[in-house]
Protein backbone atom coordinates (compact mmCIF):
# COMPACT_ATOMS: atom_id res chain seq x y z
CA UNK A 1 104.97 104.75 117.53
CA UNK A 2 107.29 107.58 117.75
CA UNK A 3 107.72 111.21 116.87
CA UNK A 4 106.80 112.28 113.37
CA UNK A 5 109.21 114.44 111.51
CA UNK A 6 107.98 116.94 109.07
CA UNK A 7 108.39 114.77 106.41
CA UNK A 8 106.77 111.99 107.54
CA UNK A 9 103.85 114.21 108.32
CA UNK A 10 103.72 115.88 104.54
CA UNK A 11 103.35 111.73 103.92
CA UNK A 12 100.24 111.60 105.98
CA UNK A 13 98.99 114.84 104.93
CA UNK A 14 99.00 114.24 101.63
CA UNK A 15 97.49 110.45 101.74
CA UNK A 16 94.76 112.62 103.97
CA UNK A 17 94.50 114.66 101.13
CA UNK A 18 94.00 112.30 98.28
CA UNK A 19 91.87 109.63 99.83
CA UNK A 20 89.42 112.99 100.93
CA UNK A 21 89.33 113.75 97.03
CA UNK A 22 90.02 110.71 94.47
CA UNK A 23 89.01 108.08 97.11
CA UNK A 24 92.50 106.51 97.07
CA UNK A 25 95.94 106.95 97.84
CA UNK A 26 98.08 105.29 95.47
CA UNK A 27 102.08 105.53 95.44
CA UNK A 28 102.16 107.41 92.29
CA UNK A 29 99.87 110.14 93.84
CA UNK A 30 101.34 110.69 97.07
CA UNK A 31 104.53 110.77 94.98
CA UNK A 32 103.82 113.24 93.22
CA UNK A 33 101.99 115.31 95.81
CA UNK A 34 105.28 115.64 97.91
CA UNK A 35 107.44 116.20 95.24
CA UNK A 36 109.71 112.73 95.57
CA UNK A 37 109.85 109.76 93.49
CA UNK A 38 108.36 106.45 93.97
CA UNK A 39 110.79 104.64 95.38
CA UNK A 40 111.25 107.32 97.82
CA UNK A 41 107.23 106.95 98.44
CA UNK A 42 107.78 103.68 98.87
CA UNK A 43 110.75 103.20 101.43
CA UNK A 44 108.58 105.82 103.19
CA UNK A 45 105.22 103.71 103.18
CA UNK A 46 107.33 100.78 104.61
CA UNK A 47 108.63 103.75 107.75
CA UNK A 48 104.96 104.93 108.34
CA UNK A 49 103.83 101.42 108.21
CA UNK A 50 106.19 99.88 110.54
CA UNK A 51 104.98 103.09 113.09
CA UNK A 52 101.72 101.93 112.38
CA UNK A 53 100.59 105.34 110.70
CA UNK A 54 99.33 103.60 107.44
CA UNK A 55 98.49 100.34 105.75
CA UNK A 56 101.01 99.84 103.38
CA UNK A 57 100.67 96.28 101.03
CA UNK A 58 102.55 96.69 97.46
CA UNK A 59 100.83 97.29 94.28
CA UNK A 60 97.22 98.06 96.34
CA UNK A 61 96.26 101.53 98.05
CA UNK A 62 97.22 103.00 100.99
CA UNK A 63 94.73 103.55 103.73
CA UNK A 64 95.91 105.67 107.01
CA UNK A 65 95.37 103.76 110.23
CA UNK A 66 93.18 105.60 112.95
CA UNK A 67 96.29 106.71 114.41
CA UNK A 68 97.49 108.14 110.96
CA UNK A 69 94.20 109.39 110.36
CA UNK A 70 94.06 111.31 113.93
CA UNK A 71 97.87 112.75 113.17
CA UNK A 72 96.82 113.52 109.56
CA UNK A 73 94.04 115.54 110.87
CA UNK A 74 95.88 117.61 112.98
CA UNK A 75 98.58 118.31 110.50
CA UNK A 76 95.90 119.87 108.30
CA UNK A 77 94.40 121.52 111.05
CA UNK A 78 97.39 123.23 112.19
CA UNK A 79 98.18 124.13 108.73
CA UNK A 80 94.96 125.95 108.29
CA UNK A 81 95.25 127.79 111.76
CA UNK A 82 98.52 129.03 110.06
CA UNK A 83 97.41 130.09 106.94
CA UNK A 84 94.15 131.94 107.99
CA UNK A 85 95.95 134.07 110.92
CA UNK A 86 98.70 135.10 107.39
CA UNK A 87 95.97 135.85 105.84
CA UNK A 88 93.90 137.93 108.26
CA UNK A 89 97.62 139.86 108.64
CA UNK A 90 97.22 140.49 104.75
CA UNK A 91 100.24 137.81 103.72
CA UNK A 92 99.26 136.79 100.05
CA UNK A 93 97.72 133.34 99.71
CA UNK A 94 100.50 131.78 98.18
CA UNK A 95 102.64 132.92 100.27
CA UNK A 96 100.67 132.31 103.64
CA UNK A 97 100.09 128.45 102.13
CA UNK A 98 104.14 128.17 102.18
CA UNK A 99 105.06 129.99 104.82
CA UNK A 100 101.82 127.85 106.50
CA UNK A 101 103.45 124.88 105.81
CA UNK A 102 106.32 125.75 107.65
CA UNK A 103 105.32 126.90 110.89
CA UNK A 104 103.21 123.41 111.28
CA UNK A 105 106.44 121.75 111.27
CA UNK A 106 108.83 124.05 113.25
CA UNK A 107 106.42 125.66 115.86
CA UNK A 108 106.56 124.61 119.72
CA UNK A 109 103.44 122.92 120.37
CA UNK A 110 102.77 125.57 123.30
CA UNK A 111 102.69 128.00 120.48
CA UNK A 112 100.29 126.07 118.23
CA UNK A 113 97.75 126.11 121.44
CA UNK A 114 97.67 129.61 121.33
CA UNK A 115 97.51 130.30 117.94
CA UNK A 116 94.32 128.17 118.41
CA UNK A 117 92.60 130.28 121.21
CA UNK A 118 92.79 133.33 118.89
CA UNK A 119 89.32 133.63 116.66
């Protein structure tokens, strides 16, 4: 399967996302959600696909795979870790979500593990 790079993993996020609140993922959605056109969603569908993240067939919904679901999971998870500790440190919520959504992507994994032990 591979490493996931941080755009790959705003893909899964945001399928994670969608499917948890319309029921669906659909190309136009996810689109949207990460800021990109369709034909960008799409070359990217056939990527996570191919890595066996999600089930990709044109013109129906996209499902994540229990691989993509497990990755997808963690993504958010680490994301909210993030975003509570800025917020307990008084960082303004839209500020913490941004700055959030960087550190899940750029942080050393060794890092992330103790940002988890801290309650």
């Amino acid at each position: 399967m591979g490493e996931l790079t941080g755009r790959e993993e705003d893909y899964l996020k945001a399928i994670l996302e969608l499917t948890k609140t319309k029921g669906y993922a659909r190309i136009k959605d996810i689109a949207m959600k990460v800021n990109v056109t369709p034909a960008s969603t799409v070359d990217m569908m056939k990527k996570l696909s191919k890595k066996k993240y999600v089930d990709y067939r044109k013109y129906e919904g996209i499902t994540l795979t229990e691989s993509g679901m497990i990755h997808a999971e963690a993504i958010t998870k680490r994301h909210e870790i993030f975003r509570k500790f800025l917020r307990i440190i008084c960082v303004p919520d839209q500020v913490a979500k941004k700055s959030a959504h960087v550190l899940e992507h750029q942080l050393d994994p060794k890092t992330i593990i103790q940002f988890k032990k801290v309650r």
